[in-house]
Structures are given as C-alpha cells and as structure tokens.
PDB file of N, CA and C in Angstrom:
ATOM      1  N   UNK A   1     169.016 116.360  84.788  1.00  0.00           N
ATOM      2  CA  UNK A   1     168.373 117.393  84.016  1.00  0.00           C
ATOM      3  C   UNK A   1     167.907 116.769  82.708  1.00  0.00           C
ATOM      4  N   UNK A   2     166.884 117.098  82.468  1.00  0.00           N
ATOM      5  CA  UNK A   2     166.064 115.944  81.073  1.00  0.00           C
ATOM      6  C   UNK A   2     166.261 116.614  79.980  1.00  0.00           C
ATOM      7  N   UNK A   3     166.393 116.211  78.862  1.00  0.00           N
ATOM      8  CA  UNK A   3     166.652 116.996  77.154  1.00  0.00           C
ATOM      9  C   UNK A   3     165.363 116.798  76.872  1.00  0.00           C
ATOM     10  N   UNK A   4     164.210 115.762  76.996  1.00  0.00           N
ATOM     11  CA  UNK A   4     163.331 115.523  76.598  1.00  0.00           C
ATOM     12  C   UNK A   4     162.140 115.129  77.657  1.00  0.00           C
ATOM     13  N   UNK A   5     160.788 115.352  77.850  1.00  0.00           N
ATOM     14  CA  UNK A   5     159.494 114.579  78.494  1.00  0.00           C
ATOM     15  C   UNK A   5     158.804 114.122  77.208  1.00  0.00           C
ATOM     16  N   UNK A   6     157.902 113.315  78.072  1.00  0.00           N
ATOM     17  CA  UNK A   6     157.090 112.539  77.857  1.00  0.00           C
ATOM     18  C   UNK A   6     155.414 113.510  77.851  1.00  0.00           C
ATOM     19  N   UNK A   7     154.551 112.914  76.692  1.00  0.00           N
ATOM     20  CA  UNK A   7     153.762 113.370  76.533  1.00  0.00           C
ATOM     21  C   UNK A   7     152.251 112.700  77.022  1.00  0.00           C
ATOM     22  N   UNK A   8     152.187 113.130  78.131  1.00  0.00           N
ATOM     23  CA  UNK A   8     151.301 112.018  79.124  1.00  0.00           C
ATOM     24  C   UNK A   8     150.430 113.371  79.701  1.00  0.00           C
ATOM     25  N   UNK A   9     148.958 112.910  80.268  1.00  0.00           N
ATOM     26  CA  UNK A   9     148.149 113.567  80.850  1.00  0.00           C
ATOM     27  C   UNK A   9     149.264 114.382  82.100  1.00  0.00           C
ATOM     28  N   UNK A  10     149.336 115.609  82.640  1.00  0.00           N
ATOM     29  CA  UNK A  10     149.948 116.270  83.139  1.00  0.00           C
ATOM     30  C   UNK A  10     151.537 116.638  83.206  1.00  0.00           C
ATOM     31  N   UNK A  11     151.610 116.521  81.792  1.00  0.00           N
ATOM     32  CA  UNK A  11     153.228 116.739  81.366  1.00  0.00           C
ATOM     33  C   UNK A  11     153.134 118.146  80.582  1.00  0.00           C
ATOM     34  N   UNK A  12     154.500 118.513  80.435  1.00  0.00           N
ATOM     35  CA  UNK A  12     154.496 120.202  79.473  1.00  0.00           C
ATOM     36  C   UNK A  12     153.773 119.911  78.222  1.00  0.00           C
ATOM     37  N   UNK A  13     153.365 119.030  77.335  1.00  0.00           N
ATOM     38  CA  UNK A  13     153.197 118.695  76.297  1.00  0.00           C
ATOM     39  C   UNK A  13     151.847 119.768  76.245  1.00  0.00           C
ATOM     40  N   UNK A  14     152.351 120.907  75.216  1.00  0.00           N
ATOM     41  CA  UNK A  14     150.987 121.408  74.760  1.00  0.00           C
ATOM     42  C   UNK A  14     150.728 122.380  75.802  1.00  0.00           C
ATOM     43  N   UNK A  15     151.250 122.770  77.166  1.00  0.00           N
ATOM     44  CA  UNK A  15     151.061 122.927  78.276  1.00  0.00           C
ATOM     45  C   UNK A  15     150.027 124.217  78.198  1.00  0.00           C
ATOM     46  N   UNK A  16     150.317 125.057  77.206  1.00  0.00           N
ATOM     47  CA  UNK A  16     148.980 126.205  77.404  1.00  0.00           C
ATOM     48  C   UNK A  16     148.119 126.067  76.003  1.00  0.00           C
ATOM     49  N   UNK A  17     148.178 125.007  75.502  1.00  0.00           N
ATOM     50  CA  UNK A  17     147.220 124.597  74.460  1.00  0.00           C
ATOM     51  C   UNK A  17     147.882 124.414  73.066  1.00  0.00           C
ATOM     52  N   UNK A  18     149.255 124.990  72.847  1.00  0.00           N
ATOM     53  CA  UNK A  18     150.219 124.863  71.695  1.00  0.00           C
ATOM     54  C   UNK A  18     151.414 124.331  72.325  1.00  0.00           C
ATOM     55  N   UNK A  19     152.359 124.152  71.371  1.00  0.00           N
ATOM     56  CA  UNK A  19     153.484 123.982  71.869  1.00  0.00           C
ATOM     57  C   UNK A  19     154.573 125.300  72.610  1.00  0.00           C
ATOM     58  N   UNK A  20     154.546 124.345  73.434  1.00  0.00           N
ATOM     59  CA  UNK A  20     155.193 125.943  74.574  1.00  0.00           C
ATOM     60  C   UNK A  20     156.814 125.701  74.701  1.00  0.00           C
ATOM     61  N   UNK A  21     156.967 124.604  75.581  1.00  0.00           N
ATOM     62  CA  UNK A  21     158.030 123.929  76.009  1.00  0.00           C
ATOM     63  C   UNK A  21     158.697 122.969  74.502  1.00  0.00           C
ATOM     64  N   UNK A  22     158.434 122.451  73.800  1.00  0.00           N
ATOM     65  CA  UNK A  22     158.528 121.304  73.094  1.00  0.00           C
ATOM     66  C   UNK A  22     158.539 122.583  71.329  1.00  0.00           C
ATOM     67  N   UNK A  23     159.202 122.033  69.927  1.00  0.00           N
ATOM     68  CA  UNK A  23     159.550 122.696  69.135  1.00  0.00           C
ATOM     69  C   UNK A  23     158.182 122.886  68.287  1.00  0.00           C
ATOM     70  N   UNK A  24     157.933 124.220  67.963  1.00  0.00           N
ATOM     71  CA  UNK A  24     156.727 124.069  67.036  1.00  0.00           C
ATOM     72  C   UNK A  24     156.577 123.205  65.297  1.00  0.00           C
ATOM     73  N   UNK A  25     157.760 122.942  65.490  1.00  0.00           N
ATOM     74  CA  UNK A  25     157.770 122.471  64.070  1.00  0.00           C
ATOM     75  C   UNK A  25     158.026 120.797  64.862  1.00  0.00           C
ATOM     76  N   UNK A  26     157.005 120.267  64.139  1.00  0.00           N
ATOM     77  CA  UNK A  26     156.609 118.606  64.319  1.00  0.00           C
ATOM     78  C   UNK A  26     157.700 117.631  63.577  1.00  0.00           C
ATOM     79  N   UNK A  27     158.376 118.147  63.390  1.00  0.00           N
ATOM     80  CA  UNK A  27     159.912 117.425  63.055  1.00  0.00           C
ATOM     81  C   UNK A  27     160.907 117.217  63.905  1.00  0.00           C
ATOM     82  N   UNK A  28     160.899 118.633  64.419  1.00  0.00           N
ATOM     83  CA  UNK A  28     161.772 118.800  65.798  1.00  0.00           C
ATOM     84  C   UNK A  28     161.428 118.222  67.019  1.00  0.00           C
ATOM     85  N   UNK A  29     159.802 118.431  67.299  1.00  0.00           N
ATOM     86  CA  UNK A  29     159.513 118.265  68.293  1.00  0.00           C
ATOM     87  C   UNK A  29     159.744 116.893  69.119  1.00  0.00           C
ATOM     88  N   UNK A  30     159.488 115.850  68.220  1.00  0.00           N
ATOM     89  CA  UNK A  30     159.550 114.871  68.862  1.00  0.00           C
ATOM     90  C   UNK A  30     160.467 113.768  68.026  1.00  0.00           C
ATOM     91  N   UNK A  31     161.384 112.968  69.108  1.00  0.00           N
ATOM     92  CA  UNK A  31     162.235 112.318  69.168  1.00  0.00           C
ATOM     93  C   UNK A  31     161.925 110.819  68.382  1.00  0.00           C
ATOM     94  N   UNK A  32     162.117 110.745  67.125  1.00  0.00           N
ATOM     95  CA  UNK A  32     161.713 109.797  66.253  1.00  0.00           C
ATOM     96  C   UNK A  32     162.010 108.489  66.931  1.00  0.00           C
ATOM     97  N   UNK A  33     162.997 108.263  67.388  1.00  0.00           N
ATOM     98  CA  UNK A  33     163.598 106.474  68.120  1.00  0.00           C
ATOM     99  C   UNK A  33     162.540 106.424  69.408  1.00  0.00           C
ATOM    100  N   UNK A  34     162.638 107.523  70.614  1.00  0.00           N
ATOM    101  CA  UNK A  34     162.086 107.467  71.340  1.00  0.00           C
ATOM    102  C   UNK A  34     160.482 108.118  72.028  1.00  0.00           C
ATOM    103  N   UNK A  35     160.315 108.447  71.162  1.00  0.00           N
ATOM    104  CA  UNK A  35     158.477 109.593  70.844  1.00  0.00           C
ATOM    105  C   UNK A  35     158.867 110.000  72.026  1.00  0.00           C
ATOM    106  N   UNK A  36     159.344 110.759  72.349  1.00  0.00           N
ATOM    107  CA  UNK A  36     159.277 111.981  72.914  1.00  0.00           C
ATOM    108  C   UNK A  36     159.588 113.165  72.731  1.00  0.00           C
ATOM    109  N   UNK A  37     158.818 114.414  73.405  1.00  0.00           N
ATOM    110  CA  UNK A  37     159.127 115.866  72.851  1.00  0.00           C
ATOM    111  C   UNK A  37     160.590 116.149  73.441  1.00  0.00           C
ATOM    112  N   UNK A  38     160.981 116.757  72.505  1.00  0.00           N
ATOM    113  CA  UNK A  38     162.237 117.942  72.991  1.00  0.00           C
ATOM    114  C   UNK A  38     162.065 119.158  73.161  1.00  0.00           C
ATOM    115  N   UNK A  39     162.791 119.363  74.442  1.00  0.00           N
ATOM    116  CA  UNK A  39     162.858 120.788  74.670  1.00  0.00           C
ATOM    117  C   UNK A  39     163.150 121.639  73.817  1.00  0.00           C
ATOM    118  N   UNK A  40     162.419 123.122  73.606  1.00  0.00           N
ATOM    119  CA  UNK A  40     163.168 124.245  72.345  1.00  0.00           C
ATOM    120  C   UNK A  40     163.819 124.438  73.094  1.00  0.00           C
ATOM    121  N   UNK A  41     165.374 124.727  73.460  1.00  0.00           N
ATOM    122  CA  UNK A  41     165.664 125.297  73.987  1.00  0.00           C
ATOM    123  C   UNK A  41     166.116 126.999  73.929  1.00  0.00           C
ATOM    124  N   UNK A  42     166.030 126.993  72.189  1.00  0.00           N
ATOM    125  CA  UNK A  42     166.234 128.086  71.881  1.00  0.00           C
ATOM    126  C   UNK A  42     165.169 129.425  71.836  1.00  0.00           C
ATOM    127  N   UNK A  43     164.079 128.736  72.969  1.00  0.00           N
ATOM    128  CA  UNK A  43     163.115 129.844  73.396  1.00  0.00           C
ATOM    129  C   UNK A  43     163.518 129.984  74.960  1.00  0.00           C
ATOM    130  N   UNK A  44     163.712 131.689  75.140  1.00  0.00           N
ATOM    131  CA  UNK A  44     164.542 132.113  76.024  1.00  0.00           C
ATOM    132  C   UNK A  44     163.691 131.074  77.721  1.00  0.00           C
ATOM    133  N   UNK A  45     162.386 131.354  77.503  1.00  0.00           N
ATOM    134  CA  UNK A  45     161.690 130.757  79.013  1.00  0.00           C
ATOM    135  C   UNK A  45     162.026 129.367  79.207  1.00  0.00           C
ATOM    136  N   UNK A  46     162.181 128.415  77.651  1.00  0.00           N
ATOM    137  CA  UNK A  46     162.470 127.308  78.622  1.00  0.00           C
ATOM    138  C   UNK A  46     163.662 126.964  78.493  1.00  0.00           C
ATOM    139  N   UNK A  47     164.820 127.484  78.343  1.00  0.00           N
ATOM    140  CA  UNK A  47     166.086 127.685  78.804  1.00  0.00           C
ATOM    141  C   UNK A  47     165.763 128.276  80.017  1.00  0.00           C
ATOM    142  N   UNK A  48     165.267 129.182  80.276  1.00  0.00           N
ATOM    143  CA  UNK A  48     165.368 129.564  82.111  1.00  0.00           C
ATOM    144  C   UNK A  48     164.578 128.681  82.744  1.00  0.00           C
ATOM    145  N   UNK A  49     163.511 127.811  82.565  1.00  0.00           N
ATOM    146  CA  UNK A  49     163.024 126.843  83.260  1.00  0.00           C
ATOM    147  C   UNK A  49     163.355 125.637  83.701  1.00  0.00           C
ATOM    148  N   UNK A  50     164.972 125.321  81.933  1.00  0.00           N
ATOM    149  CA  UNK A  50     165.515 124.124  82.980  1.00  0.00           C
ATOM    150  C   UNK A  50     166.391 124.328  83.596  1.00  0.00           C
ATOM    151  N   UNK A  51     167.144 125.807  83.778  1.00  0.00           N
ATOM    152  CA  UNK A  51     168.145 126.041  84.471  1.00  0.00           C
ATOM    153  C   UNK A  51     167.912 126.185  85.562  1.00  0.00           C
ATOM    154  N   UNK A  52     166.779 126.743  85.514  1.00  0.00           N
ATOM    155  CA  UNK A  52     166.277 127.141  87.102  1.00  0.00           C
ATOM    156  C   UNK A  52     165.234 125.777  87.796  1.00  0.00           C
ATOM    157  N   UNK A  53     165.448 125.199  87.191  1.00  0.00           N
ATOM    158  CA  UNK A  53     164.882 123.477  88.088  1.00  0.00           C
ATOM    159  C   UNK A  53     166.170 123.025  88.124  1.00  0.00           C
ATOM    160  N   UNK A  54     167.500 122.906  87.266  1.00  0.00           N
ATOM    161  CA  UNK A  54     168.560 122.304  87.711  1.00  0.00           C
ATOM    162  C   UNK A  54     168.740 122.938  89.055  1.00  0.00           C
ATOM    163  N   UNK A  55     168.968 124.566  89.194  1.00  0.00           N
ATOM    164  CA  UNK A  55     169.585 125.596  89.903  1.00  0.00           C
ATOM    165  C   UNK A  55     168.626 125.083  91.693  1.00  0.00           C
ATOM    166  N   UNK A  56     167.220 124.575  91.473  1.00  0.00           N
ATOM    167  CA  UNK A  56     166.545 124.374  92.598  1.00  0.00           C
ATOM    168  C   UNK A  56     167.147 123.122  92.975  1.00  0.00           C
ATOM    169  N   UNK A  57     167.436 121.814  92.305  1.00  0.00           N
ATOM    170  CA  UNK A  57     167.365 120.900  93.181  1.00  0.00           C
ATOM    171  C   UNK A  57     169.271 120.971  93.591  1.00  0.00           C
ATOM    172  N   UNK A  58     169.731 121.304  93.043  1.00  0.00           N
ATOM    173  CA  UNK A  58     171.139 122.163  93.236  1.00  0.00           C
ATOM    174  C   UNK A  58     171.062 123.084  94.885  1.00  0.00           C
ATOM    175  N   UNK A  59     170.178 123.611  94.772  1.00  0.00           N
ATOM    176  CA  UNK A  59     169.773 124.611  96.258  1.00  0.00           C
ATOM    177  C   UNK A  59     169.093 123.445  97.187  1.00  0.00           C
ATOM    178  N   UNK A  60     168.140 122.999  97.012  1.00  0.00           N
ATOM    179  CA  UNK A  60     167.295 122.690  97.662  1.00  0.00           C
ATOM    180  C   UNK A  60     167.439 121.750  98.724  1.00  0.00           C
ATOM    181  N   UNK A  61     167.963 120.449  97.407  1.00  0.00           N
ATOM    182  CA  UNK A  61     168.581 119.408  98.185  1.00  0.00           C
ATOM    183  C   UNK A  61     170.042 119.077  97.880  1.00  0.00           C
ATOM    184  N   UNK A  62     170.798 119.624  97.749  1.00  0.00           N
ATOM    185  CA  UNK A  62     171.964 120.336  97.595  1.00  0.00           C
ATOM    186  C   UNK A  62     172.860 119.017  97.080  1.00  0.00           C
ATOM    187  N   UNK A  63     172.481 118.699  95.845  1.00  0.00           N
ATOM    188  CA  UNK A  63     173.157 117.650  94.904  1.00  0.00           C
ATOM    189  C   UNK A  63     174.199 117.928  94.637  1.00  0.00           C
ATOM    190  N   UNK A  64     174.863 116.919  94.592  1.00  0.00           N
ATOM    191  CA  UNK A  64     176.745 117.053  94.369  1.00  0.00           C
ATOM    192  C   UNK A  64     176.771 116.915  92.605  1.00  0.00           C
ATOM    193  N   UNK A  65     175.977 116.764  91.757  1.00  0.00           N
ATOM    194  CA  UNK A  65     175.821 117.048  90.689  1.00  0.00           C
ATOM    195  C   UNK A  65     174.737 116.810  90.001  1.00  0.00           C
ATOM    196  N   UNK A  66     174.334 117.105  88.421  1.00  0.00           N
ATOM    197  CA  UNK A  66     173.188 116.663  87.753  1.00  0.00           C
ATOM    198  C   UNK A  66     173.830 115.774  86.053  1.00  0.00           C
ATOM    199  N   UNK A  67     172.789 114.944  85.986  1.00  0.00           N
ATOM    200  CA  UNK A  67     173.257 113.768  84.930  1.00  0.00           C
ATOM    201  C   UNK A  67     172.586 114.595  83.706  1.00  0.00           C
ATOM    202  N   UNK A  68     172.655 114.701  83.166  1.00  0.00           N
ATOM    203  CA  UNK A  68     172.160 115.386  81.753  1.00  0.00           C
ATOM    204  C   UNK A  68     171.868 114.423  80.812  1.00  0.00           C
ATOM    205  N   UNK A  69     170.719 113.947  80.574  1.00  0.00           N
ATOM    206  CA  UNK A  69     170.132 113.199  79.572  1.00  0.00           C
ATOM    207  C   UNK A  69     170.210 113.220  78.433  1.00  0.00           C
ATOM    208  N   UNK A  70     170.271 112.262  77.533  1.00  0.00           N
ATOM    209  CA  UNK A  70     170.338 112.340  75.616  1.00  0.00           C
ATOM    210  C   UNK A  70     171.281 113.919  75.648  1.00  0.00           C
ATOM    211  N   UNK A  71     172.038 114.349  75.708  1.00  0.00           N
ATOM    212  CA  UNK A  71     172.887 115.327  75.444  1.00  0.00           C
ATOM    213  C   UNK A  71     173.376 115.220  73.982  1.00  0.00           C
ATOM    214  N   UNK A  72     173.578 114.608  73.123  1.00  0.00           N
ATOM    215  CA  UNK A  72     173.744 114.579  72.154  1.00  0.00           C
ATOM    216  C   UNK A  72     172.638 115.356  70.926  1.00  0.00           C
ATOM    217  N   UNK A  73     171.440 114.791  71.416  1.00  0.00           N
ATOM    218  CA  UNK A  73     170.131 115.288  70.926  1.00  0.00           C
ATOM    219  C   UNK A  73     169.827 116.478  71.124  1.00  0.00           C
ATOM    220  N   UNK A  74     170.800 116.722  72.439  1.00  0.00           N
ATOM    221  CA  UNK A  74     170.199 118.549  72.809  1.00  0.00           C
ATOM    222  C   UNK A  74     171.320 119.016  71.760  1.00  0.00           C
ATOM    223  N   UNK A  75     172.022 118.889  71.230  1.00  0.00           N
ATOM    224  CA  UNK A  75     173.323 119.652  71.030  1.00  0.00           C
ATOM    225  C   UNK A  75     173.721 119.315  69.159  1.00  0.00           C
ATOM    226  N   UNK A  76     172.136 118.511  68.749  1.00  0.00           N
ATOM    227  CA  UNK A  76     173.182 117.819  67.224  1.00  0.00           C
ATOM    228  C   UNK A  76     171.568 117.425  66.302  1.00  0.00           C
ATOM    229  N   UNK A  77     171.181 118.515  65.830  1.00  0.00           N
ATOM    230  CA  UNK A  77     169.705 118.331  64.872  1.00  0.00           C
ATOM    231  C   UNK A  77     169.446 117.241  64.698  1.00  0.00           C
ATOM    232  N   UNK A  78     170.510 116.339  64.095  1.00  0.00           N
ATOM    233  CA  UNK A  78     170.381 115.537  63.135  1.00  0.00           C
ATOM    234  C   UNK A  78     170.620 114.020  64.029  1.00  0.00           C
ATOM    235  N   UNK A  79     170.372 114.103  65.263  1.00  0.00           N
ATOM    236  CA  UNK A  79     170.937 113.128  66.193  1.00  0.00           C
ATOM    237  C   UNK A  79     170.200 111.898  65.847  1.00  0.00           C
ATOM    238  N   UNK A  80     170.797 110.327  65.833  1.00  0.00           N
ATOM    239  CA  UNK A  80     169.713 109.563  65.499  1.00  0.00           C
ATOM    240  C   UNK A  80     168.298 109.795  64.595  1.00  0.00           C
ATOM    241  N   UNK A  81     168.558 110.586  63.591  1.00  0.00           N
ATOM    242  CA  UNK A  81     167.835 111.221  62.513  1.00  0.00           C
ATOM    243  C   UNK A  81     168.154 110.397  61.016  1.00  0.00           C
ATOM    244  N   UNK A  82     167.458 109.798  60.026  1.00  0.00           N
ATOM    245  CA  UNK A  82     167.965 109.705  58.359  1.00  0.00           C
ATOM    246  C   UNK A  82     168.020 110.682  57.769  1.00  0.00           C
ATOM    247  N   UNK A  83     168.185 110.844  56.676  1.00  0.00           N
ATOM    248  CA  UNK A  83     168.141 112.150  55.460  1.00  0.00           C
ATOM    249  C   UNK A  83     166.862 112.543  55.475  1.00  0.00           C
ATOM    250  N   UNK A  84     166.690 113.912  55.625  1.00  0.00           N
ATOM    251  CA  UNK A  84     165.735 114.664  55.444  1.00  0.00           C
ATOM    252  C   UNK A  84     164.665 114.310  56.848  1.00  0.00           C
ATOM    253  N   UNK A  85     164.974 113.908  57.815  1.00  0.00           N
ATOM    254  CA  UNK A  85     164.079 113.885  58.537  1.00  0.00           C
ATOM    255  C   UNK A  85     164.475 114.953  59.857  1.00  0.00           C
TER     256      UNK A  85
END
C-alpha cells in the first residue's frame, strides 16, 4: 500500500486538474528527500481509495498481507523535514 506516487504522465498527480489525491498546500504535498506527492489522507475519498485498493488486492488476489510504504511520513509532518519546512 503506497504513502506516496509519483508525478508522471498518467499518475493521480493533479488528477482532475488541482490537487485531488496529493495535499493542496505545496509544502505538504511533496516529499522534499524523495519529490514525490503524498497522499492527503485527511480527505475522506482518498482515505477510501487507498483502503479500498488495499481491500481489492486483499479480495482479489487474496494476499496474505500488504507492506505499507514510508509509514513514518504518513503518520509524522515533520518526517525527514528541517525547521520550518
């Protein structure tokens, strides 16, 4: 399950012309060490979008578990961050 994508021709980035998936504030959004966007998660749809892509490949192809990426970053503002950034 990913904390973060990549901002490449057919990725969420921007996905209906603003930031949808990824934080509107350009501080948050993207992952200073690794340029990539982070998920808001604290917008209710894409909390149900990654639960419900964990919840599919969980059903689908019936995985004995999921690895959870940069978890720290989902869970800590200031993750790999300096002062004031």
């Amino acid at each position: 399950m990913p904390a973060r994508f990549f901002e490449t021709s057919g990725s969420l980035a921007a996905y209906d012309g603003g930031p949808l998936f990824e934080h509107s504030d350009p501080q948050r959004a993207r992952h200073p060490r690794w340029g990539t966007l982070e998920y808001d998660l604290g917008r209710r749809e894409v909390a149900n979008y990654v639960l419900d892509s964990a919840l599919y490949w969980l059903d689908r192809f019936h995985v004995d578990g999921l690895r959870v990426d940069a978890l720290p970053a989902m869970l800590y503002l200031d993750y790999d961050r300096g002062p004031g950034e």
